[in-house]
C-alpha atoms as a PDB file:
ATOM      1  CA  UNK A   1       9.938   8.670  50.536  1.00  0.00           C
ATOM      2  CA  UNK A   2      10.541  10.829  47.787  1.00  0.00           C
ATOM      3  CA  UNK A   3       8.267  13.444  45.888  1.00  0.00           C
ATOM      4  CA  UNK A   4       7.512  13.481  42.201  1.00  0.00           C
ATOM      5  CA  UNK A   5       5.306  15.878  40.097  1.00  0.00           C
ATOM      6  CA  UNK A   6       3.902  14.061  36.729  1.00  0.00           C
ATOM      7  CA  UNK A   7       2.872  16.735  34.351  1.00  0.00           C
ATOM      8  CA  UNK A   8       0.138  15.764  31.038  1.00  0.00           C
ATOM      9  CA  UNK A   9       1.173  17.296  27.789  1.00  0.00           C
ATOM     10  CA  UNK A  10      -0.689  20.537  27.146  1.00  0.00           C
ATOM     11  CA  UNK A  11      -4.036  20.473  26.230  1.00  0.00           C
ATOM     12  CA  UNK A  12      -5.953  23.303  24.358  1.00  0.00           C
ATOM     13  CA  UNK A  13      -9.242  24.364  25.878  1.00  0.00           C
ATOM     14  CA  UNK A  14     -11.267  27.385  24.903  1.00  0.00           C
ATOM     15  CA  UNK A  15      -9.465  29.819  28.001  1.00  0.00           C
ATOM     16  CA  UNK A  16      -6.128  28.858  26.396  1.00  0.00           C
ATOM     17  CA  UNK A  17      -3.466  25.782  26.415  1.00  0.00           C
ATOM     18  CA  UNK A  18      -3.276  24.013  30.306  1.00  0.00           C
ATOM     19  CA  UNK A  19      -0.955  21.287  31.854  1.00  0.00           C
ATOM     20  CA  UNK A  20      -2.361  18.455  34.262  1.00  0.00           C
ATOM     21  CA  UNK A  21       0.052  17.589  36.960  1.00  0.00           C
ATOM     22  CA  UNK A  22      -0.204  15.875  40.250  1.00  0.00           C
ATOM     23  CA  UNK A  23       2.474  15.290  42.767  1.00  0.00           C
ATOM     24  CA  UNK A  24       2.751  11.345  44.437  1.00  0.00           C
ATOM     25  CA  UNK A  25       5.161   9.766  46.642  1.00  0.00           C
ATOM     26  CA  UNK A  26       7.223   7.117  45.611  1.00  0.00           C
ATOM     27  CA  UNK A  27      10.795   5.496  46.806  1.00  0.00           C
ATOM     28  CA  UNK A  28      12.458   5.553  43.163  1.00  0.00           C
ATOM     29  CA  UNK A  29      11.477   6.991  39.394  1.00  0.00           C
ATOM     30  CA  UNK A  30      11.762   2.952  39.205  1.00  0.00           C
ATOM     31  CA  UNK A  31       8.493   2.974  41.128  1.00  0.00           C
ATOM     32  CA  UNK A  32       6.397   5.686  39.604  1.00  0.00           C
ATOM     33  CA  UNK A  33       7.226   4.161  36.129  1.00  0.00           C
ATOM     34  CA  UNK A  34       6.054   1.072  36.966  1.00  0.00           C
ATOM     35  CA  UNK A  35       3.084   2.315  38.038  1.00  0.00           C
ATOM     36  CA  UNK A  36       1.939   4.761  35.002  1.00  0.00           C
ATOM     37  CA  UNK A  37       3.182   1.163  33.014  1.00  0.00           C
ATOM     38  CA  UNK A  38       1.135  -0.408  34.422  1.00  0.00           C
ATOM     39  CA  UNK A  39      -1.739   1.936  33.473  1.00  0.00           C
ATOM     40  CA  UNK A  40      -0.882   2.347  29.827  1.00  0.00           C
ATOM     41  CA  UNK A  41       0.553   5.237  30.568  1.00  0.00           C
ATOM     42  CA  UNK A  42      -1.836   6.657  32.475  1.00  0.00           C
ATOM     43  CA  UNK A  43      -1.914   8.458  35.819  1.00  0.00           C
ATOM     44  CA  UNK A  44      -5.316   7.884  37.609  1.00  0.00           C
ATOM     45  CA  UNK A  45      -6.633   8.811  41.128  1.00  0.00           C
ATOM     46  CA  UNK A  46     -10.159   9.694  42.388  1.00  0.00           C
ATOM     47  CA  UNK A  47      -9.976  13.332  41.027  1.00  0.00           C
ATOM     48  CA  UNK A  48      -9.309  12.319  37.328  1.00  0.00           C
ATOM     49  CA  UNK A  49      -6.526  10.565  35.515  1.00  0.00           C
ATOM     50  CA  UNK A  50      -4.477  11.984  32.522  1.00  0.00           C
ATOM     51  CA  UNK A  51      -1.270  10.569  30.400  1.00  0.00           C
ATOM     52  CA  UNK A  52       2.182  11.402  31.747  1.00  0.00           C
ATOM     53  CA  UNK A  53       4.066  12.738  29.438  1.00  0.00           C
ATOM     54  CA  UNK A  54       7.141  13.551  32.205  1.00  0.00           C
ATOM     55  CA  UNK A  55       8.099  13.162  35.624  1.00  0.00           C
ATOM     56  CA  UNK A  56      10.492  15.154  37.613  1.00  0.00           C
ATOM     57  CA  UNK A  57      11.669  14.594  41.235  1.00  0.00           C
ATOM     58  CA  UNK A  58      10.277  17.525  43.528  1.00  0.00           C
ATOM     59  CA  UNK A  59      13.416  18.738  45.820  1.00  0.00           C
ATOM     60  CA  UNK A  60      12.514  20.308  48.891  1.00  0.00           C
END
């Protein structure tokens, strides 16, 4: 299983512009597309959920 980190477009809060990103497991960028699809775009999980705006592999 691979690692990816999706990363929000920057946001602008009152300490200064911030990035969301959270890192999942997946077998393919097929899969993790199909998934945020599948959510409108959307990456959600019990801490919060934000919209992807990219993905990149994590290499180890």
């Amino acid at each position: 299983m691979k690692k990816f980190r999706l990363c929000s477009a920057a946001i602008s809060k009152s300490e200064g512009i911030a990035t969301v990103e959270n890192t999942v497991g997946a077998d393919s960028y097929a899969d993790v597309i199909e998934y945020i699809e599948s959510n409108a775009g959307w990456y959600t999980a019990d801490n919060g959920a934000f919209k992807v705006a990219y993905i990149e592999e994590v290499v180890e």
